[in-house]
Protein backbone atom coordinates (compact mmCIF):
# COMPACT_ATOMS: atom_id res chain seq x y z
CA UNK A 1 42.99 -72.00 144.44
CA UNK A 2 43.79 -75.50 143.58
CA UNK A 3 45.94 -77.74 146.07
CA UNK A 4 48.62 -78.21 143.75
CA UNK A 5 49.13 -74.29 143.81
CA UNK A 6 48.55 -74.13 147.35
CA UNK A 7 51.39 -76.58 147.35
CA UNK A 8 53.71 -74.16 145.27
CA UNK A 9 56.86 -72.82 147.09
CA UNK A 10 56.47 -69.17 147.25
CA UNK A 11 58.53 -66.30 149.46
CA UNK A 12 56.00 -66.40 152.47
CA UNK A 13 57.44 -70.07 153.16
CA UNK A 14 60.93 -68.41 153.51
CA UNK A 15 61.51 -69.26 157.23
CA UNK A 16 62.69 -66.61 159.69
CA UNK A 17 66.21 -65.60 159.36
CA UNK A 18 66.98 -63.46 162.17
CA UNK A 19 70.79 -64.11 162.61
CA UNK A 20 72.20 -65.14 159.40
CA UNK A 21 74.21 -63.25 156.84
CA UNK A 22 73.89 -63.35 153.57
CA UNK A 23 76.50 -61.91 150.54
CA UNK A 24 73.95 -61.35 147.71
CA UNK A 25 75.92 -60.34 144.03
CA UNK A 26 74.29 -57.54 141.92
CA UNK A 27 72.02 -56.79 144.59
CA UNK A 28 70.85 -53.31 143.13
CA UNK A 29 68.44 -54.24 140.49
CA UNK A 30 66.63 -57.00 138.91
CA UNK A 31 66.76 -60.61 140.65
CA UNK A 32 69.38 -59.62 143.39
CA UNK A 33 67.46 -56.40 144.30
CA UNK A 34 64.23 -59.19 144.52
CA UNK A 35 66.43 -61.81 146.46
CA UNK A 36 68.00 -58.91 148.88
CA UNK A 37 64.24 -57.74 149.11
CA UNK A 38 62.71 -61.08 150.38
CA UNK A 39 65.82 -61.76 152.91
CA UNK A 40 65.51 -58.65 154.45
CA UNK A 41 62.10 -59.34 155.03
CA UNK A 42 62.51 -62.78 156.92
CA UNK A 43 65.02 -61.09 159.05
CA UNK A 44 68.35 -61.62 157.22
CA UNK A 45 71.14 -59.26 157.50
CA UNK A 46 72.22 -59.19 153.99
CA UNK A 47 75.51 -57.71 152.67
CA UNK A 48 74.51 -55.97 149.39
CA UNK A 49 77.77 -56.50 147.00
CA UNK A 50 77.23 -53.93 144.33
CA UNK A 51 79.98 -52.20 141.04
CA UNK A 52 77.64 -48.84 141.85
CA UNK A 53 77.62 -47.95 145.69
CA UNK A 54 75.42 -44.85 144.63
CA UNK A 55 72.24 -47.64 143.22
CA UNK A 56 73.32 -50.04 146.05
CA UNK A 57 72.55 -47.40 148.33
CA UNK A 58 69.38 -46.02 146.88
CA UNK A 59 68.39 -49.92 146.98
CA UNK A 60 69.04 -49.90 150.31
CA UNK A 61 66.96 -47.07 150.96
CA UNK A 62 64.26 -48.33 148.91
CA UNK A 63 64.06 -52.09 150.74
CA UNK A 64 64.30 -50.27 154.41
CA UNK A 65 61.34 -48.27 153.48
CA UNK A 66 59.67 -51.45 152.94
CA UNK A 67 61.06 -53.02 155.93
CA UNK A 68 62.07 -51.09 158.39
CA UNK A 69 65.02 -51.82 161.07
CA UNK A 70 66.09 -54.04 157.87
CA UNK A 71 69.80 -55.21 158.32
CA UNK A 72 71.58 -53.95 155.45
CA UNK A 73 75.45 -53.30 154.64
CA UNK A 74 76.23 -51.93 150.99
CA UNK A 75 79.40 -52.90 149.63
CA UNK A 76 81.35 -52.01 146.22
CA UNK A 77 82.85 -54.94 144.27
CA UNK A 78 83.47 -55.00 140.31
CA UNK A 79 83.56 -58.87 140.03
CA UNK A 80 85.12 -58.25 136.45
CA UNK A 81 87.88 -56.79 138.22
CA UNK A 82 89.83 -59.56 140.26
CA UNK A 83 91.41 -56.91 142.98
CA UNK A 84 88.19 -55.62 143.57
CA UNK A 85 87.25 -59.23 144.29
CA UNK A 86 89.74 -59.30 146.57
CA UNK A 87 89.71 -55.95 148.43
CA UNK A 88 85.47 -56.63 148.64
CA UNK A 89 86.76 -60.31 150.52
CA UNK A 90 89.39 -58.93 152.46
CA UNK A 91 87.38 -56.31 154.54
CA UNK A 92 84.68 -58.73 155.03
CA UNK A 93 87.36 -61.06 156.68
CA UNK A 94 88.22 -58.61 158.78
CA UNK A 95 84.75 -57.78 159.79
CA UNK A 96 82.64 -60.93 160.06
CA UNK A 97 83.73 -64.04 161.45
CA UNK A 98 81.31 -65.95 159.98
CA UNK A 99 78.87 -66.49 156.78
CA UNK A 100 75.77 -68.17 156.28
CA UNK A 101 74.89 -67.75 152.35
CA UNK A 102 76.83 -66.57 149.16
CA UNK A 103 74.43 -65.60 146.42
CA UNK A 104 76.24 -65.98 143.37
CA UNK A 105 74.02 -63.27 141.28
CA UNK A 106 75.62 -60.55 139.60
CA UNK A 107 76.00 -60.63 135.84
CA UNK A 108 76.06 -59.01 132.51
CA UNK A 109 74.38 -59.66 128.84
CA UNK A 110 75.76 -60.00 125.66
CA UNK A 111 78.13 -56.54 125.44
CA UNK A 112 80.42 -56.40 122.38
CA UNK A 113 83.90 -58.20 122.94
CA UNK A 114 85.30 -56.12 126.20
CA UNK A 115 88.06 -57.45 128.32
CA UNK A 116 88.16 -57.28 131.84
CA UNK A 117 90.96 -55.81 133.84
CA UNK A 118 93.01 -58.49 134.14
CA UNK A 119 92.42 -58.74 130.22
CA UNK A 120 90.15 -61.60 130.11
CA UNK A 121 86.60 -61.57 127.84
CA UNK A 122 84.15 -59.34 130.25
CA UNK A 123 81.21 -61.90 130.34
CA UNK A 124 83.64 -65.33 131.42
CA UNK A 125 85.10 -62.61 134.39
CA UNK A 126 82.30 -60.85 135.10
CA UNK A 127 79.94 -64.26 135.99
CA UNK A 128 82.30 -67.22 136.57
CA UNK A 129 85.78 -65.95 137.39
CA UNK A 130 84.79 -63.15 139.43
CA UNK A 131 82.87 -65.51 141.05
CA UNK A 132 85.38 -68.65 141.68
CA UNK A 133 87.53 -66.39 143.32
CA UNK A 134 84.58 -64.46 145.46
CA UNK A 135 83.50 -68.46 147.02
CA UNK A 136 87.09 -69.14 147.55
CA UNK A 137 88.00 -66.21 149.16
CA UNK A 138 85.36 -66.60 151.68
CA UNK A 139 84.78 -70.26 151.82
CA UNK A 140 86.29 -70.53 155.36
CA UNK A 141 83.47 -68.12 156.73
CA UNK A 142 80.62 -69.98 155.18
CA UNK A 143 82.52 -73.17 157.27
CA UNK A 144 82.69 -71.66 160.46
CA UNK A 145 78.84 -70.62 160.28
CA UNK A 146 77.74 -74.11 161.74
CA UNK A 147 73.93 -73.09 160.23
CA UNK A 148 73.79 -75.11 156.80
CA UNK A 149 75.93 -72.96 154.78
CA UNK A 150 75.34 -72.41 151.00
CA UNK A 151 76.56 -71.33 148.13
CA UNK A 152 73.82 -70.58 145.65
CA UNK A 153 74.66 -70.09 141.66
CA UNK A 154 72.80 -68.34 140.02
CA UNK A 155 72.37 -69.63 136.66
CA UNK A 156 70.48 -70.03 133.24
CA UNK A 157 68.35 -71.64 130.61
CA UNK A 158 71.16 -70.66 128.07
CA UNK A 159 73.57 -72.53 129.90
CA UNK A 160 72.04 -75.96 127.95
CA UNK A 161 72.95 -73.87 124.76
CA UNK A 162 76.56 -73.01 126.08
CA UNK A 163 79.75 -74.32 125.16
CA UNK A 164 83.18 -73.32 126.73
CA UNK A 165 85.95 -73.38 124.33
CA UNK A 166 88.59 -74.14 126.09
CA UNK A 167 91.43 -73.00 123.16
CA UNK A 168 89.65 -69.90 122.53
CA UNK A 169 88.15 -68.89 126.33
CA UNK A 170 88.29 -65.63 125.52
CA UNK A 171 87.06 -65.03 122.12
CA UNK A 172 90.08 -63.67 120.31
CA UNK A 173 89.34 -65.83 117.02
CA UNK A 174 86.11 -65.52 117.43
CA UNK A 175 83.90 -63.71 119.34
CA UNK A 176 79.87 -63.49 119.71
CA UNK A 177 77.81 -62.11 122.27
CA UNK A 178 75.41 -64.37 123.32
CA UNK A 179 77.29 -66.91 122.20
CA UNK A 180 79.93 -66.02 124.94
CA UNK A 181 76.68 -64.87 127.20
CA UNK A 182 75.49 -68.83 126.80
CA UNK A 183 79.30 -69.95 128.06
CA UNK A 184 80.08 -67.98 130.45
CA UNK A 185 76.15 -69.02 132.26
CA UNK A 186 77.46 -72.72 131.12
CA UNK A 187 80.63 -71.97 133.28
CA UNK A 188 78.78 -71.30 136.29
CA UNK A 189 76.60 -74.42 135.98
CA UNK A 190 79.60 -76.59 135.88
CA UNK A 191 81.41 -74.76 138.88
CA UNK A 192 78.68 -75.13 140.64
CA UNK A 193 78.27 -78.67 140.43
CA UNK A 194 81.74 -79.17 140.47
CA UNK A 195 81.99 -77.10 143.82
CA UNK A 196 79.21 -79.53 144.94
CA UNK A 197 81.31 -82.46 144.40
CA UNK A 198 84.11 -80.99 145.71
CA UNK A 199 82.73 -79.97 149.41
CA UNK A 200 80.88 -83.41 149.40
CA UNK A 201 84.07 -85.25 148.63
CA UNK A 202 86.17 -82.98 151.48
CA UNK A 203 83.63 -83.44 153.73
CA UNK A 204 82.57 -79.83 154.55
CA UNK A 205 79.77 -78.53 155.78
CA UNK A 206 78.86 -76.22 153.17
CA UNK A 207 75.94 -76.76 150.21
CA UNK A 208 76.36 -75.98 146.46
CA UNK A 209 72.93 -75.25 145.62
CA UNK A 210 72.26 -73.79 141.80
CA UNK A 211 69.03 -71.96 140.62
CA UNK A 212 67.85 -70.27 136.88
CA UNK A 213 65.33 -67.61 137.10
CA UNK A 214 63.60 -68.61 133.71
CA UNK A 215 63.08 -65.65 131.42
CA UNK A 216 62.38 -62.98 133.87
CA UNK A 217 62.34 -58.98 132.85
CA UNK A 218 65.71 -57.74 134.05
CA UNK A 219 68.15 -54.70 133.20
CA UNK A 220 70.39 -57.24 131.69
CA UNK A 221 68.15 -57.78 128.10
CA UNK A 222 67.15 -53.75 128.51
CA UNK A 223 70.55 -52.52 128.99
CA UNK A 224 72.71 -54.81 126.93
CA UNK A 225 74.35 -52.36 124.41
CA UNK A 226 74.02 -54.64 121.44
CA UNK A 227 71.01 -53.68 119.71
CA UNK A 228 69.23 -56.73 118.40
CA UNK A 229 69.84 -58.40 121.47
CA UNK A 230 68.09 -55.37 123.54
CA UNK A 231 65.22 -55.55 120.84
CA UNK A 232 64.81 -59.03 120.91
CA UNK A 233 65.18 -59.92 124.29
CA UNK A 234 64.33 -56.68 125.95
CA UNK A 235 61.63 -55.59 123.57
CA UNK A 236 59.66 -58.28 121.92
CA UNK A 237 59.85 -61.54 124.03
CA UNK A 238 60.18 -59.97 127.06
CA UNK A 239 56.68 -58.74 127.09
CA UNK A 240 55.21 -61.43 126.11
CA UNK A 241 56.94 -64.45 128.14
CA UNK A 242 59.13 -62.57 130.81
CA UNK A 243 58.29 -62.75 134.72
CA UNK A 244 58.66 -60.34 137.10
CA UNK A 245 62.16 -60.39 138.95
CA UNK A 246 60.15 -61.20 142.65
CA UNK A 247 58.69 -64.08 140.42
CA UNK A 248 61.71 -65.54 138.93
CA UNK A 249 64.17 -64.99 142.15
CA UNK A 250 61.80 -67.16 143.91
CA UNK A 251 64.12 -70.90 142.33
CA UNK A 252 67.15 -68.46 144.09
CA UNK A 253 65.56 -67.97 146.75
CA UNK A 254 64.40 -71.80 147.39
CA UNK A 255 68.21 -72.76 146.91
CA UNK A 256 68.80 -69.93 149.46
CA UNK A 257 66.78 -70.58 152.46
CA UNK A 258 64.51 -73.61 151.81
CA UNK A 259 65.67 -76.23 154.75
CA UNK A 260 64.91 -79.22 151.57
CA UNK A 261 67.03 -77.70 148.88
CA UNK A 262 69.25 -80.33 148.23
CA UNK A 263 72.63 -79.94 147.81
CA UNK A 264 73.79 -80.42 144.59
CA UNK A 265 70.49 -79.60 142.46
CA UNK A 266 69.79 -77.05 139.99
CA UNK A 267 66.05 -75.06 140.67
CA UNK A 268 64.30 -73.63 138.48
CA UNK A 269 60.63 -72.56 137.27
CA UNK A 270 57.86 -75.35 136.92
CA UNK A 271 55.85 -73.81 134.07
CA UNK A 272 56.11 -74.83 130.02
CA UNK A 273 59.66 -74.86 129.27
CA UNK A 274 61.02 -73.47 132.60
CA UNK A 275 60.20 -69.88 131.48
CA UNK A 276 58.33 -68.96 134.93
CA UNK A 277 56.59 -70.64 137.93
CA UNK A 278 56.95 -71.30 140.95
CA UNK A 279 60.65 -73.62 141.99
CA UNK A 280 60.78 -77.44 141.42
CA UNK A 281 64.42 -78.78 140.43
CA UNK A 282 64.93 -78.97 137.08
CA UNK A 283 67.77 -81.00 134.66
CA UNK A 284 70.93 -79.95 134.34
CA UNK A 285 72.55 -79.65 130.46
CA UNK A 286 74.58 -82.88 129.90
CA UNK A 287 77.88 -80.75 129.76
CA UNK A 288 77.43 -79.27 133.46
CA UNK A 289 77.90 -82.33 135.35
CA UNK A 290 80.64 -83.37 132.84
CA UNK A 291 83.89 -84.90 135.66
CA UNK A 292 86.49 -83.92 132.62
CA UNK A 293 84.69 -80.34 131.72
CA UNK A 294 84.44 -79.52 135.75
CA UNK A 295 88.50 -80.65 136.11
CA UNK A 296 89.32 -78.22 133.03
CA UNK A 297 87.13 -75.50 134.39
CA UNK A 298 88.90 -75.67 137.92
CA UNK A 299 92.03 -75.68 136.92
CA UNK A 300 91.70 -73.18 134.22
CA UNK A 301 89.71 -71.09 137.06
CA UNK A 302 92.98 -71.59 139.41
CA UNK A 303 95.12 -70.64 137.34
CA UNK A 304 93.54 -67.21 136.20
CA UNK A 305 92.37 -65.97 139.50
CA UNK A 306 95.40 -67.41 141.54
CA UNK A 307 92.28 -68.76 144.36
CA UNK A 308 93.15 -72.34 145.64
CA UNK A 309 90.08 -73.88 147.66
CA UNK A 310 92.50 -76.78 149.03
CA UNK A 311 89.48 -78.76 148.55
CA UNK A 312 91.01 -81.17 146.23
């Protein structure tokens, strides 16, 4: 081994976390079932926010046979679904005074034009406004931590090929699925540097930190219901170029727990085009750190999920 890979971040530098919570989104399968995985190891009690309590439970099972005594609470949420959002923050006010880590994870691929409960395009709800509110609704518990709170959002390499349409947000004119797949991972780029900027400029005590996993083999290319997606993504360059989910949660995981991670930074793989390796930080697409595309995004975000941060 070479010391430049010696020198590669990797899970065994997580440091112990005996005594901090984590919130980890999609936490069932593919990178959050990896991330929830390597926290429980290190000691973390992690809160596993799952749509299927059933798989978040056999998870569960799974990761305590692994680890046993692991601290583990499973938890239903449907982040599509804006009063599930609300119910899953709710009873974890009322249980847990405090926070140390929100894992914004959970996701979905390139479905054909669905709309979300509260009507909007399933993909823009499902990743970015399911997850506005989520941060909002627990902010103040991350705050009253006093043990370097983070957020961590989880993004991707298609957000540098996303745009948001603002007059058409949710695809009624015209609608594609990983063209709305690139946006809605674009949307979570710029809220999470604009959350950054935000909880800099207020003064609080909590981190925006942002990773992208790279092209890692997940359920979301297998089980997206469009066909040539699932065939391309899923079937053909997935063998051939995708990582392992314990591979690429390890950027995640670096925003997550490494004391460096900087606040502000997007993480992600170090290899030939960011498709895997180990974490270094990476560049963001020019339209993520955008000051007028982060105001519009807010705003817009406000407005649809009725969450105020109060942050200015």
């Amino acid at each position: 081994m070479t010391e430049t890979e010696q020198s590669k971040w990797t899970a065994a530098r997580i440091p112990d976390l005996t005594g901090r919570t984590y919130v980890v989104t999609g936490a069932n399968s593919g990178l959050g079932l990896a991330t929830t995985r390597a926290l429980a190891r290190h000691g973390a009690d992690v809160v596993l926010a799952v749509r299927d309590e059933a798989k978040g439970c056999a998870a569960a099972d799974a990761i305590t046979r692994e680890v046993p005594g692991a601290r583990l609470d499973v938890r239903r949420i449907d982040l599509a679904d804006l009063d599930s959002v609300r119910e899953f923050a709710a009873k974890l006010h009322a249980e847990r005074p405090r926070l140390d880590v929100l894992v914004n994870n959970a996701g979905v691929m390139a479905p054909p034009r669905t709309l979300s409960a509260q009507g909007h395009e399933l993909q823009f709800a499902a990743h970015h406004l399911g997850h506005f509110a989520l941060t909002g609704l627990l902010l103040d518990r991350l705050a009253a931590t006093g043990r370097d709170p983070r957020v961590v959002t989880v993004s991707s390499l298609q957000h540098r090929k996303g745009t948001i349409r603002f007059d058409d947000i949710d695809g009624e004119r015209r609608y594609s699925p990983m063209g709305h797949y690139n946006q809605a991972k674009l949307a979570n780029t710029v809220f999470g540097y604009e959350l950054h900027r935000r909880l800099t400029a207020a003064g609080s005590p909590v981190r925006s930190v942002l990773a992208h996993p790279g092209y890692t083999a997940t359920n979301l290319q297998n089980d997206t219901p469009v066909a040539l997606v699932r065939w391309l993504y899923g079937r053909v360059l997935g063998p051939l170029l995708a990582q392992a989910p314990e591979r690429g949660a390890l950027p995640q995981l670096y925003a997550a727990t490494a004391p460096e991670a900087e606040a502000g930074a997007l993480y992600g793989p170090d290899g030939p085009g960011e498709l895997r390796g180990a974490p270094q930080q990476v560049a963001y697409a020019k339209a993520a750190t955008d000051p007028e595309t982060g105001r519009r995004l807010w705003e817009l975000s406000e407005r649809l999920t009725e969450v105020r941060y109060g942050l200015g």
